[in-house]
N, C-alpha and C. Protein backbone atom coordinates (compact mmCIF):
# COMPACT_ATOMS: atom_id res chain seq x y z
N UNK A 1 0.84 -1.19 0.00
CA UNK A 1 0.00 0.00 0.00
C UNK A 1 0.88 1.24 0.00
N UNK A 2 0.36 2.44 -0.92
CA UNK A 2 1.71 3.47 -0.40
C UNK A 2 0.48 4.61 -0.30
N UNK A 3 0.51 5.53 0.52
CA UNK A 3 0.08 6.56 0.72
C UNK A 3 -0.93 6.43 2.40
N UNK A 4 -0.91 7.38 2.60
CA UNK A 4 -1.51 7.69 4.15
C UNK A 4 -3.12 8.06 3.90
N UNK A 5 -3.25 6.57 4.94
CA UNK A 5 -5.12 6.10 4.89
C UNK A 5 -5.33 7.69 5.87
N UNK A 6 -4.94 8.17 6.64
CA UNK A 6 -5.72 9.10 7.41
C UNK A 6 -6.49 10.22 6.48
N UNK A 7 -5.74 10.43 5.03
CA UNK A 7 -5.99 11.64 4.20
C UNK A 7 -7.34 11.19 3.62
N UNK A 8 -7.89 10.09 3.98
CA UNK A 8 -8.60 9.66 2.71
C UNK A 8 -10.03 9.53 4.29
N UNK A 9 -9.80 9.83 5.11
CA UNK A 9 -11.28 10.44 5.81
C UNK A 9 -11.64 11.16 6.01
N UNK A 10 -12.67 11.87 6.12
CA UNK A 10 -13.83 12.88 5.84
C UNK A 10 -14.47 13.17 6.91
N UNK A 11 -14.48 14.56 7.35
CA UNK A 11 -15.16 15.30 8.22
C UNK A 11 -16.90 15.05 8.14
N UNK A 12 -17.14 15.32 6.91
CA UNK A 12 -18.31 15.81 6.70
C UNK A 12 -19.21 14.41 6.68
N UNK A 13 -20.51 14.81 6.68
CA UNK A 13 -21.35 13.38 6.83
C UNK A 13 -21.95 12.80 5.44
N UNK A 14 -21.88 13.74 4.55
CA UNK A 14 -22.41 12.80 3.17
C UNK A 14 -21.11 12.82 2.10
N UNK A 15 -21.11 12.04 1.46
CA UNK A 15 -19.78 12.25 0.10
C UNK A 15 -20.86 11.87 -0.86
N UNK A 16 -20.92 10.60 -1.26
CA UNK A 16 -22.04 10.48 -2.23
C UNK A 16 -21.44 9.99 -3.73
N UNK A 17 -20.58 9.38 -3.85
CA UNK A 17 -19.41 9.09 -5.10
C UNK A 17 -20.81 8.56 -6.11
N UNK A 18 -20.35 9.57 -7.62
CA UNK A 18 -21.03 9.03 -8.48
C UNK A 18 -20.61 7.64 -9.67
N UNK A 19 -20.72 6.91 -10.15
CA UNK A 19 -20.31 5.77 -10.92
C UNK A 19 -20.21 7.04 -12.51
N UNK A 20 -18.79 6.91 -12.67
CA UNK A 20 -18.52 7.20 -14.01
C UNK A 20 -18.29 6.09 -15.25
N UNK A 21 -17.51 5.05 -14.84
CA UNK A 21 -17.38 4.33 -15.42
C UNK A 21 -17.79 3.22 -15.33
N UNK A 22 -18.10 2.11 -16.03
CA UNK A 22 -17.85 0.30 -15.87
C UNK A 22 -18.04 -0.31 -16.26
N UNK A 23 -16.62 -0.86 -16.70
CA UNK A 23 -16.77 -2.01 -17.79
C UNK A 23 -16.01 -3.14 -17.55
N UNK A 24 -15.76 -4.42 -17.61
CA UNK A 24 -14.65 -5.68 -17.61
C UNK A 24 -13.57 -5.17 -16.85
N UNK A 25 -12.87 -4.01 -17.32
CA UNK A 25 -11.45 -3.25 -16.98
C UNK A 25 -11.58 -2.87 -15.52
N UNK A 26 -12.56 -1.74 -15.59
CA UNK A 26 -12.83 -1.04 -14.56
C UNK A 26 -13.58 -0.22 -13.82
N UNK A 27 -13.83 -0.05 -12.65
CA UNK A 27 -14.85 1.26 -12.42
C UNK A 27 -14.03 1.98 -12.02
N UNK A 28 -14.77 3.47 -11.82
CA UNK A 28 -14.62 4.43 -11.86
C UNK A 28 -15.50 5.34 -11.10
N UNK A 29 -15.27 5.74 -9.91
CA UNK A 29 -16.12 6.76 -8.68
C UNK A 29 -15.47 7.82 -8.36
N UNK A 30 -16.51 9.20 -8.48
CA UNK A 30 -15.94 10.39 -8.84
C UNK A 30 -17.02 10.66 -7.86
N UNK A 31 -16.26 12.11 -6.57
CA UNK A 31 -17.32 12.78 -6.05
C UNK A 31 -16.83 14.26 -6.29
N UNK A 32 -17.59 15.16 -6.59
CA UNK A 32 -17.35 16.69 -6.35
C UNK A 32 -17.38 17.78 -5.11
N UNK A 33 -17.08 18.50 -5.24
CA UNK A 33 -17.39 19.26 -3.95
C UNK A 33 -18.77 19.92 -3.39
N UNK A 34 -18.73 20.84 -2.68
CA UNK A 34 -20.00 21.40 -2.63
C UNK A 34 -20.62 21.97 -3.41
N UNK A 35 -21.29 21.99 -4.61
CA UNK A 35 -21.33 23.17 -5.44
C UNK A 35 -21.81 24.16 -5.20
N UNK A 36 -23.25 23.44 -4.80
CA UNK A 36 -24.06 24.58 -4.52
C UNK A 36 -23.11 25.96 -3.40
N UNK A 37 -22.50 25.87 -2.29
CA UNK A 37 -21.88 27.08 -1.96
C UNK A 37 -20.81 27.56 -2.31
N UNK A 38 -20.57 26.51 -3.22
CA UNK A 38 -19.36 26.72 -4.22
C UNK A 38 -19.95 28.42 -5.09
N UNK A 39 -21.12 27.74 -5.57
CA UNK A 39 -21.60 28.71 -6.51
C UNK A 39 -22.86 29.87 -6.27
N UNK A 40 -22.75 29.67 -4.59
CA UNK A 40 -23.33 31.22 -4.61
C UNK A 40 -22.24 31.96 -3.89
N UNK A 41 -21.12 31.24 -3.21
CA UNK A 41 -20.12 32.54 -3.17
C UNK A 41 -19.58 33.07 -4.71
N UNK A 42 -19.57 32.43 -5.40
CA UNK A 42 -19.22 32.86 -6.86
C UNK A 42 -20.28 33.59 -7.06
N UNK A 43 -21.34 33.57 -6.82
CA UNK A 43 -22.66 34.35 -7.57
C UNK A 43 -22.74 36.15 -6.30
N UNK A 44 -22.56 35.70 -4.95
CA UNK A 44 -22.47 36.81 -4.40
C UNK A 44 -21.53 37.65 -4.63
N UNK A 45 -19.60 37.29 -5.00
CA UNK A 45 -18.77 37.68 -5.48
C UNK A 45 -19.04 39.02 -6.44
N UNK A 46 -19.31 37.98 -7.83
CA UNK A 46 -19.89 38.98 -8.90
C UNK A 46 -20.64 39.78 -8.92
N UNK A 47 -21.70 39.77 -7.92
CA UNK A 47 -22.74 40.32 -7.59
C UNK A 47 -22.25 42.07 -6.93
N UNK A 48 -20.94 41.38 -6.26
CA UNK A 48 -20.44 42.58 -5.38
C UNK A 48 -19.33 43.28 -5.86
N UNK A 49 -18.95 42.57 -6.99
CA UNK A 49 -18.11 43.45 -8.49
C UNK A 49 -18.12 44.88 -8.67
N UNK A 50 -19.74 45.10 -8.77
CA UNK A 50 -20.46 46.43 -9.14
C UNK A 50 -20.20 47.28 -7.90
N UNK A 51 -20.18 46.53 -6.67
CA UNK A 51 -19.40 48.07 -5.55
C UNK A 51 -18.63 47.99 -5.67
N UNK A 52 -17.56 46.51 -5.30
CA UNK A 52 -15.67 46.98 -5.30
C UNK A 52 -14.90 47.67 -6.24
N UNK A 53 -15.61 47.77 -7.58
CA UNK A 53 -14.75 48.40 -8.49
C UNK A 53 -14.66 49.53 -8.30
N UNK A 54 -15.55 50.46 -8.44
CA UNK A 54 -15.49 51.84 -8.10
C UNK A 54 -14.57 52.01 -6.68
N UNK A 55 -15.39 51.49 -5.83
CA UNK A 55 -14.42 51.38 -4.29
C UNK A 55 -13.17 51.22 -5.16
N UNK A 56 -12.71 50.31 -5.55
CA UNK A 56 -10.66 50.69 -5.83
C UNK A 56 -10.31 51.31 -6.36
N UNK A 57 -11.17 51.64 -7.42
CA UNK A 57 -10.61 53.01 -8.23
C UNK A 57 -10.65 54.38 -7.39
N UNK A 58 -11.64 54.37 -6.78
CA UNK A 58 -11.69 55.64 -5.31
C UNK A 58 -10.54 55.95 -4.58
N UNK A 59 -10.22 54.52 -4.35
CA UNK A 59 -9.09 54.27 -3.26
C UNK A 59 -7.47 54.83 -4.32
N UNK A 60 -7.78 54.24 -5.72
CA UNK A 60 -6.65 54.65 -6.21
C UNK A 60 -6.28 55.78 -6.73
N UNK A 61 -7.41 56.53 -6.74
CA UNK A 61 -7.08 58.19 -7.11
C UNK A 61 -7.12 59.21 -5.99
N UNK A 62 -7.70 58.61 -4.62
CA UNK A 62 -8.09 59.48 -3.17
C UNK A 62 -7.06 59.11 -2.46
N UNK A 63 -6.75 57.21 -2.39
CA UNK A 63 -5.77 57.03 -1.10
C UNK A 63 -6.82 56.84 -0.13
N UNK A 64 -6.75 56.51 1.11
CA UNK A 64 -7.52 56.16 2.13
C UNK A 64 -7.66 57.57 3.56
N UNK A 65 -7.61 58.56 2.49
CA UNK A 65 -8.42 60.04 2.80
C UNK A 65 -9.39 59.77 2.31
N UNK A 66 -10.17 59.47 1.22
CA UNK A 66 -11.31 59.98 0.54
C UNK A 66 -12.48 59.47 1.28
N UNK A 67 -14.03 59.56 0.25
CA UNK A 67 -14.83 58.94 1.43
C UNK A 67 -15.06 57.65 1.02
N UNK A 68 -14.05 56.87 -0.30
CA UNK A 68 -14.25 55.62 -0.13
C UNK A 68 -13.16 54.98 0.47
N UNK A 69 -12.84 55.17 2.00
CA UNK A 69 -11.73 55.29 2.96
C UNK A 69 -12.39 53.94 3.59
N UNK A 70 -14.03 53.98 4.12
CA UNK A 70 -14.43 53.38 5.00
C UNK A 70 -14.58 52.06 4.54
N UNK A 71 -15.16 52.24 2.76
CA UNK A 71 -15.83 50.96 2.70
C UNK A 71 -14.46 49.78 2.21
N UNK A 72 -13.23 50.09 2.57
CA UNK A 72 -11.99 49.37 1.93
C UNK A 72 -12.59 47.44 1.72
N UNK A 73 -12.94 47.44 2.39
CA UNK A 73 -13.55 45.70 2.95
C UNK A 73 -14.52 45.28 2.32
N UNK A 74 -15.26 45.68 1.12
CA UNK A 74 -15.51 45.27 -0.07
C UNK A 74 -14.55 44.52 -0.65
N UNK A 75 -13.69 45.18 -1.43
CA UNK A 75 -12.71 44.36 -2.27
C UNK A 75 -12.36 42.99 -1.52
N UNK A 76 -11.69 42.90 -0.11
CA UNK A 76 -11.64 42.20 0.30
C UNK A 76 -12.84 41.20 0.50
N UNK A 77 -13.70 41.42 0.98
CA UNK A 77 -14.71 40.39 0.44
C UNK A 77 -14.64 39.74 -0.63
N UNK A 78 -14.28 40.43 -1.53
CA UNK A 78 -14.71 39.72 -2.99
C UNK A 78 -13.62 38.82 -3.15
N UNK A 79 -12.56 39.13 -2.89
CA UNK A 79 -11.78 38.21 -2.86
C UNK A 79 -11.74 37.01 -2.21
N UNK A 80 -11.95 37.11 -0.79
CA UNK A 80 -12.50 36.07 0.06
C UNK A 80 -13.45 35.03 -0.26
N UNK A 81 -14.38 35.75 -1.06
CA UNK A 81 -15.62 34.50 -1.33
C UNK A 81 -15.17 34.45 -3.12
N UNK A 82 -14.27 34.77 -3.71
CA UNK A 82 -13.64 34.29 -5.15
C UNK A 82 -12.65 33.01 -4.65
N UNK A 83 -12.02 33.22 -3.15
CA UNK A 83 -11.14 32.38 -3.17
C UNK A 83 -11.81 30.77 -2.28
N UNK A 84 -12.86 31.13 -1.66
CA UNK A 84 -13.88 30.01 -1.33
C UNK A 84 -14.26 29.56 -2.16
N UNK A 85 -14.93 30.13 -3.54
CA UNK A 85 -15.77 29.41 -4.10
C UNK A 85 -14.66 28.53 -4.91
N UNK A 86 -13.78 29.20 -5.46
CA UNK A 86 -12.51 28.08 -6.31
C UNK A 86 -12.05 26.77 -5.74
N UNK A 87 -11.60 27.30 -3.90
CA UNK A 87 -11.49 26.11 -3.16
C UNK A 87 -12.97 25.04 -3.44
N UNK A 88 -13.82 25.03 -3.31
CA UNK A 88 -15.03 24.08 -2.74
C UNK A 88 -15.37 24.04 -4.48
N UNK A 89 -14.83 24.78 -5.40
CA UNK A 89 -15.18 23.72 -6.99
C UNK A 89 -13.81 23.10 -7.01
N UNK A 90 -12.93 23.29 -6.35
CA UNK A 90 -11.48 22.52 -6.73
C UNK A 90 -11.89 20.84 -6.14
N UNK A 91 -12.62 21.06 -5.18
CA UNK A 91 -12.43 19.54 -4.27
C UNK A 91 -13.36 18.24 -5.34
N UNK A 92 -12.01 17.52 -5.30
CA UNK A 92 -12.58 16.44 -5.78
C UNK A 92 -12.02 14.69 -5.54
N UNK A 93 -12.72 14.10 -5.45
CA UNK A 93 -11.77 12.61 -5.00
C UNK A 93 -12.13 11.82 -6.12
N UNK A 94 -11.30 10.69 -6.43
CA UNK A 94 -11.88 9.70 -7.19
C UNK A 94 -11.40 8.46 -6.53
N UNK A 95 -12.44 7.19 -7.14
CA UNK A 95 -12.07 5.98 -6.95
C UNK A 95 -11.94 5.11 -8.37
N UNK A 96 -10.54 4.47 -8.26
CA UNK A 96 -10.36 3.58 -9.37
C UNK A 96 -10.10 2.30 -9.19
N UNK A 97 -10.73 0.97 -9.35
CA UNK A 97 -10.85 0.05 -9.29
C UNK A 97 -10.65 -1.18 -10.76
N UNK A 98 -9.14 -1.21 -10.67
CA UNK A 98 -8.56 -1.88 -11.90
C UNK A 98 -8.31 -3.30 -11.66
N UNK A 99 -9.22 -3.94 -12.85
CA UNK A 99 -8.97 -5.12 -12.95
C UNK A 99 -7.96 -5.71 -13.64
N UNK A 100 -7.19 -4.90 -14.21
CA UNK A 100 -6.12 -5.75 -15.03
C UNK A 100 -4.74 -5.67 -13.91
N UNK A 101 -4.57 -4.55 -13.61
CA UNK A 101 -3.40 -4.07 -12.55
C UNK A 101 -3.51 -4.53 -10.92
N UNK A 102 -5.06 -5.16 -10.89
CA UNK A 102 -5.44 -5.54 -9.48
C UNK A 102 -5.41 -4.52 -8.81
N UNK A 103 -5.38 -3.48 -8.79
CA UNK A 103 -5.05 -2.25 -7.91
C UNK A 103 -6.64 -1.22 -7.77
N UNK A 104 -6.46 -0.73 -6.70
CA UNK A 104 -7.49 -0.15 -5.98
C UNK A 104 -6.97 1.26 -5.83
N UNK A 105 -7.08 2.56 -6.51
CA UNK A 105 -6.60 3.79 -6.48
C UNK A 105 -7.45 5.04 -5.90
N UNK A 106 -7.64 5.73 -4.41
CA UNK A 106 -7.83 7.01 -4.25
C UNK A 106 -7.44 7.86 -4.60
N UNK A 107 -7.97 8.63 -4.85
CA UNK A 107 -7.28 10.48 -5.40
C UNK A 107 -8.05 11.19 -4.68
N UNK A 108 -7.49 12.11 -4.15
CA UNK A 108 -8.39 13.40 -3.48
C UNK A 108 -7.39 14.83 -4.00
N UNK A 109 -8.15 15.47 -4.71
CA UNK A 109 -7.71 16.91 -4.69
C UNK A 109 -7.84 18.00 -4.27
N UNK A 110 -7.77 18.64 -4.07
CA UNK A 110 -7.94 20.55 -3.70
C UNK A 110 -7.01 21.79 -4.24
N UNK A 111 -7.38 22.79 -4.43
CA UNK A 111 -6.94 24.04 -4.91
C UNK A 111 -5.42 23.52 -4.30
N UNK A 112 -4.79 23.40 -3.45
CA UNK A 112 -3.58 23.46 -2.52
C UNK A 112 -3.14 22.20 -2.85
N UNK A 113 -3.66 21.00 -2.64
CA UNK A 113 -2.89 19.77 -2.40
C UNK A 113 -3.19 18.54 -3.22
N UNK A 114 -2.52 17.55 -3.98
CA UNK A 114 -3.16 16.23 -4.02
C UNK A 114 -2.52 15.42 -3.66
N UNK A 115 -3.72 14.29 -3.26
CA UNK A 115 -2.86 12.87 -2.35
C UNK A 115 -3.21 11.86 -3.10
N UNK A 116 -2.59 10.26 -2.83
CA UNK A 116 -3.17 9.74 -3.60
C UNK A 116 -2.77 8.20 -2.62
N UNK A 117 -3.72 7.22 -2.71
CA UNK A 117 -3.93 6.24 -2.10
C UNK A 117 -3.74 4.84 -2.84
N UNK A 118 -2.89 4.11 -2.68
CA UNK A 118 -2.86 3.15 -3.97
C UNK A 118 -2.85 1.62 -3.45
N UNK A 119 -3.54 0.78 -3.32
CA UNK A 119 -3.72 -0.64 -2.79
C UNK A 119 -3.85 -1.56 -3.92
N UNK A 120 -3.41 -3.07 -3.28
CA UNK A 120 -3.56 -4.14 -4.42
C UNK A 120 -4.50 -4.81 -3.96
N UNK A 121 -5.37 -5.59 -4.45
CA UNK A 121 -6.55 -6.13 -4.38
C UNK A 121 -6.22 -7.21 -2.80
N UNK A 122 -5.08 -8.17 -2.97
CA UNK A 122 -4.68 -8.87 -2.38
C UNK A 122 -4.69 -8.55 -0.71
N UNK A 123 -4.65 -7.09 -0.71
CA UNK A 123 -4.25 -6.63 1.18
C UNK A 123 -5.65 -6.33 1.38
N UNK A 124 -7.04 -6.62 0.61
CA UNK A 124 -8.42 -5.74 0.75
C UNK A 124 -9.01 -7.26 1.33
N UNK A 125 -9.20 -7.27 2.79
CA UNK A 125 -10.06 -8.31 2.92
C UNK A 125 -11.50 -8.79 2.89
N UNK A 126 -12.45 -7.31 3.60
CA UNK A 126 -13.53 -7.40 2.39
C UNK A 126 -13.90 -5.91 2.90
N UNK A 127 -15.28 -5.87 2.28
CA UNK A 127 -16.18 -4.53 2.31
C UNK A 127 -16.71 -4.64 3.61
N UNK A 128 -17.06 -3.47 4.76
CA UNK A 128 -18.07 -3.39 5.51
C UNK A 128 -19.45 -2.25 4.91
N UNK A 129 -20.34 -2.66 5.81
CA UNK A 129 -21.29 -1.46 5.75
C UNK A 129 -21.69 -1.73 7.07
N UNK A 130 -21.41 -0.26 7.08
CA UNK A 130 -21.80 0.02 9.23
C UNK A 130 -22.11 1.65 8.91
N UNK A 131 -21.93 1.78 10.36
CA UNK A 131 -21.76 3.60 10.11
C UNK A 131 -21.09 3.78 11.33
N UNK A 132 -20.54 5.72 10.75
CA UNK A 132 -19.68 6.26 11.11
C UNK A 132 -20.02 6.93 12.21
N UNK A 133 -19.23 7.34 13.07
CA UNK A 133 -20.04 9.19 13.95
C UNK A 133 -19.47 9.84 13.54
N UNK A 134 -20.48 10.82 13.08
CA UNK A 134 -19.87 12.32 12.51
C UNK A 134 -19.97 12.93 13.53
N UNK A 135 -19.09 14.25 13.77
CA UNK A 135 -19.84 15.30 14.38
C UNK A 135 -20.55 16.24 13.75
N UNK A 136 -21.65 16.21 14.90
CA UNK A 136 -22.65 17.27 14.07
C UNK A 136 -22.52 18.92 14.16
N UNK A 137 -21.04 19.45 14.57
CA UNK A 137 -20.85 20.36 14.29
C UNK A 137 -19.84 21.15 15.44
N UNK A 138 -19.22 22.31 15.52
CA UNK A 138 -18.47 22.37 16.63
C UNK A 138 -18.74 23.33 17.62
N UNK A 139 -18.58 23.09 18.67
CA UNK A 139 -18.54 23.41 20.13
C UNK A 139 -18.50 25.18 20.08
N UNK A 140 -19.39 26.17 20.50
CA UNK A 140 -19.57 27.69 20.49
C UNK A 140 -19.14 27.90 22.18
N UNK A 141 -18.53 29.03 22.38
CA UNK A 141 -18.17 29.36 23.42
C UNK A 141 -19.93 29.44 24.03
N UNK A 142 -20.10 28.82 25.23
CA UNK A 142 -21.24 29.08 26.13
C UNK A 142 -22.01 27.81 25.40
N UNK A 143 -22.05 27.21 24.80
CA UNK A 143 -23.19 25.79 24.42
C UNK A 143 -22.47 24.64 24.90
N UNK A 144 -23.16 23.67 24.39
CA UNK A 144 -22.57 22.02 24.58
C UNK A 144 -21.44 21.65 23.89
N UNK A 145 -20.37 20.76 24.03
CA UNK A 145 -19.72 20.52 23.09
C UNK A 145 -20.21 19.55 21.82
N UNK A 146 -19.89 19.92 20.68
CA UNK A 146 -20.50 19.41 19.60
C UNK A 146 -20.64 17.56 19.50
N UNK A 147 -21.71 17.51 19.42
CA UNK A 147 -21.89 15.98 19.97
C UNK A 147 -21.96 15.04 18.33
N UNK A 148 -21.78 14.17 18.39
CA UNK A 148 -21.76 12.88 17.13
C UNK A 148 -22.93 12.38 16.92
N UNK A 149 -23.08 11.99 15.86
CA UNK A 149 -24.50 10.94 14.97
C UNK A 149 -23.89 10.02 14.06
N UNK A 150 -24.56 9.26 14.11
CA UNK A 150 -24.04 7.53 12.65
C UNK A 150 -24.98 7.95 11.41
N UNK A 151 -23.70 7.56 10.47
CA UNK A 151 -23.84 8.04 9.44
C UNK A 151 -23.70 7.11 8.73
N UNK A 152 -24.21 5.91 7.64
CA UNK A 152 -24.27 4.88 6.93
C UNK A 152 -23.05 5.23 6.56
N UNK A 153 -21.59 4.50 6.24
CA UNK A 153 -20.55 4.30 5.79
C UNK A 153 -20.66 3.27 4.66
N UNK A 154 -19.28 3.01 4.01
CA UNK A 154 -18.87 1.62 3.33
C UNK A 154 -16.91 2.33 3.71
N UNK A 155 -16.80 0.78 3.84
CA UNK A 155 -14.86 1.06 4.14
C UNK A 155 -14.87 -0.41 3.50
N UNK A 156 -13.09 -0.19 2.69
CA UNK A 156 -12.69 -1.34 2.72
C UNK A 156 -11.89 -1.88 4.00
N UNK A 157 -11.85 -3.21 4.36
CA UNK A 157 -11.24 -3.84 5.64
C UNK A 157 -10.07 -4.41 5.16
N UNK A 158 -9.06 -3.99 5.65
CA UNK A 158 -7.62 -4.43 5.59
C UNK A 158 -7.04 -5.69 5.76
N UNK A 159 -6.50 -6.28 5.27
CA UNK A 159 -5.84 -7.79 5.80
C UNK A 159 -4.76 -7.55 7.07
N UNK A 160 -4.18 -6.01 7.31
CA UNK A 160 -3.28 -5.68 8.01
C UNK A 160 -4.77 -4.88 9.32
N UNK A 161 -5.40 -4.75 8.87
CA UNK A 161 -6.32 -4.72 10.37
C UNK A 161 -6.86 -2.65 10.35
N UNK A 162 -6.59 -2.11 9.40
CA UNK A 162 -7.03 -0.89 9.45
C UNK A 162 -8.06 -0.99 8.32
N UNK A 163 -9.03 0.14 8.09
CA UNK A 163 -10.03 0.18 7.45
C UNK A 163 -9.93 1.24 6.35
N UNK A 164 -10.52 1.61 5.33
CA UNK A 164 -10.41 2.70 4.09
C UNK A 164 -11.97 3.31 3.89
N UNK A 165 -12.25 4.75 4.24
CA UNK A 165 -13.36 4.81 3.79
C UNK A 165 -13.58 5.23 2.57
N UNK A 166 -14.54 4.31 1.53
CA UNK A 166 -14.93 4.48 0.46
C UNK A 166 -16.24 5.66 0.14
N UNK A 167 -17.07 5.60 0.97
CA UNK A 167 -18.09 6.37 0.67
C UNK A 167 -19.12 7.02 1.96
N UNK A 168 -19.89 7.81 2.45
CA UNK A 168 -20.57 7.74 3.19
C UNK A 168 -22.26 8.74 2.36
N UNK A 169 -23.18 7.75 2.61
CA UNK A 169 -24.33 8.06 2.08
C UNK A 169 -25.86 7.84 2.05
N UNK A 170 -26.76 7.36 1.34
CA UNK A 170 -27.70 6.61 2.13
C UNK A 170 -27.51 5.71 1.79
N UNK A 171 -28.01 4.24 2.88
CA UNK A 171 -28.03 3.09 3.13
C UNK A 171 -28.19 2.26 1.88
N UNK A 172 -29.72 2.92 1.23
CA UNK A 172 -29.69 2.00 -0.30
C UNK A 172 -28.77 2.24 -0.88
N UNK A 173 -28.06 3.38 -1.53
CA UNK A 173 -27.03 3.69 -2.49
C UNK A 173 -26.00 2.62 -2.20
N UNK A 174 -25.30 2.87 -1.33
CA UNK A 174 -24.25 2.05 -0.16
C UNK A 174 -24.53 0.74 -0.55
N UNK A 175 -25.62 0.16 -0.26
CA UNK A 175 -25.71 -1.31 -0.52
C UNK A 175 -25.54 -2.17 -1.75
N UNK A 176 -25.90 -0.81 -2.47
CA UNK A 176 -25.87 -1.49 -4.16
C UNK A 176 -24.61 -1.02 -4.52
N UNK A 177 -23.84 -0.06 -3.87
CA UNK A 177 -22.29 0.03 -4.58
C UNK A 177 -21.39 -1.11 -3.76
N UNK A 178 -22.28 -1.49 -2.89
CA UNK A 178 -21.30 -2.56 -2.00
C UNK A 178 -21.51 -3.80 -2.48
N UNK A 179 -22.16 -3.93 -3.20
CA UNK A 179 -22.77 -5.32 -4.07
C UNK A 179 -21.96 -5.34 -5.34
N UNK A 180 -21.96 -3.99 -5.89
CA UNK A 180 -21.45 -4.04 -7.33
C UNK A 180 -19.30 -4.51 -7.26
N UNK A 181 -19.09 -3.78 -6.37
CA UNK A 181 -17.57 -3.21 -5.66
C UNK A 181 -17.39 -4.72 -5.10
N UNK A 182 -18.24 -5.56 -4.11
CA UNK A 182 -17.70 -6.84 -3.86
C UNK A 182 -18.03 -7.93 -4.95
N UNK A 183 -18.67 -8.02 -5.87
CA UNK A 183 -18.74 -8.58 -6.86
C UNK A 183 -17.88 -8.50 -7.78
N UNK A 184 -17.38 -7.23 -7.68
CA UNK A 184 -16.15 -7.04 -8.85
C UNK A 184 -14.74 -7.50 -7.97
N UNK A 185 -14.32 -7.40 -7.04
CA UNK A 185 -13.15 -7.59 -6.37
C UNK A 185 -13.08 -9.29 -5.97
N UNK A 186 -14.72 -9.74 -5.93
CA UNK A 186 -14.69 -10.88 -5.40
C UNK A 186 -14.41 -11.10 -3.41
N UNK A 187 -14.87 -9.89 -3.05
CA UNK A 187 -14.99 -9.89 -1.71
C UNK A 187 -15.96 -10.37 -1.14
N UNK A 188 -16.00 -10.65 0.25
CA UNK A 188 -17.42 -10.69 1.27
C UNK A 188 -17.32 -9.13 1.51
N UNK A 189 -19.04 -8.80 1.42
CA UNK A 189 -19.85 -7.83 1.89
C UNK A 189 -20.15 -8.09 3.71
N UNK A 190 -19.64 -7.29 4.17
CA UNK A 190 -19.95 -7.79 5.92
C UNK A 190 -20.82 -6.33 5.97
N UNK A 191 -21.96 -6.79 7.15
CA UNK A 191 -22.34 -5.69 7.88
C UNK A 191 -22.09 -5.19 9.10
N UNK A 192 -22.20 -4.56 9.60
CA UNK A 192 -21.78 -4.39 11.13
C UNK A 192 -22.86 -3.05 11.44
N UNK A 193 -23.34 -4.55 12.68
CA UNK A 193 -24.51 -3.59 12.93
C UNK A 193 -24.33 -2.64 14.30
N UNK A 194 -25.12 -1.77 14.00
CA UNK A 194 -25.12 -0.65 14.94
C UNK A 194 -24.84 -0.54 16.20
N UNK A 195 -24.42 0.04 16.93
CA UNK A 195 -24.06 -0.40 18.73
C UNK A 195 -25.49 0.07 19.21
N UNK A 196 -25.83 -0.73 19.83
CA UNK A 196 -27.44 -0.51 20.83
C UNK A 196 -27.07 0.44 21.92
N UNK A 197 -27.81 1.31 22.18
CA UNK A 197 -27.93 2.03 23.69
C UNK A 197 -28.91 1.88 24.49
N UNK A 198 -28.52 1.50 25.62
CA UNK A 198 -29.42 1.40 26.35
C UNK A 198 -29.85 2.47 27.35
């Protein structure tokens, strides 16, 4: 195996990988980022074009005497939510699952970084479907600390005893990519059921 399983887990509670490819050779699972706030900081951005411009040109013929002194933090905005929205369309992971090479390939990208995860069929002992705890969000000065919920998972299970998460989503989706994914690898599908509270 070469690359570090920690990069390849996820804060957030849904991913949702779509099937691009599949054929004899291989599949192919692609997830994107957020778009949707991808693309209304892009849409508020542009939106706020029409003040910052004037604001810099103010600034560049007055200097920060004039009276567009105060509103300087426009521009900056715009930049701020130009450079959010690029981050959150940059994010993207894939899964590649090659049958000729036996190999099992993560990719995760971002504006800043890419990693990449590379396994041979041979170290994958099988699929689970369980779920995860997410947290449902973080801790505000004066509230509770941010508490966890289970979240339908799929991981592959290691022959060396650590786990890979492949996807987290709803339960049906999950089941039928865990059907298709252990059928193609020739794995057992395990479940692991939920911890009871009493």
């Amino acid at each position: 195996m070469q690359g570090n399983l920690s990069e390849f887990e996820a804060l957030g509670s849904r991913l949702g990988f779509r099937l691009i490819q599949e054929t004899p050779e291989r599949i192919v699972l692609a997830w994107q980022g957020a778009r949707f706030p991808a693309f209304l900081c892009l849409g508020i951005a542009l939106a706020l074009l029409s003040i910052s411009v004037p604001i810099l040109e103010a600034l560049r013929q007055r200097g920060f005497q004039g009276p567009a002194a105060s509103l300087w933090y426009f521009p900056l905005m715009n930049l701020v939510l130009l450079g959010i929205s690029f981050y959150l369309l940059s994010l993207k992971r894939t899964i590649v699952v090659d049958a000729k090479a036996k190999t099992i390939v993560l990719a995760k990208r971002t504006l800043l970084r890419r990693s990449q995860l590379r396994l041979n069929w041979d170290e994958v002992k099988a699929l689970r479907l369980g779920t995860d705890q997410v947290y449902s969000g973080f801790a505000i000065a004066g509230s509770s600390a941010a508490e966890t919920y289970p979240v339908p998972s799929l991981r592959l299970v290691l022959k060396s005893g650590g786990t890979i998460l492949l996807d987290r989503s709803g339960m049906k989706k999950l089941e039928s990519l865990a059907e298709r994914l252990g059928s193609y690898l020739n794995k057992d599908v395990v479940t692991q059921q939920p911890a009871s509270h009493s």
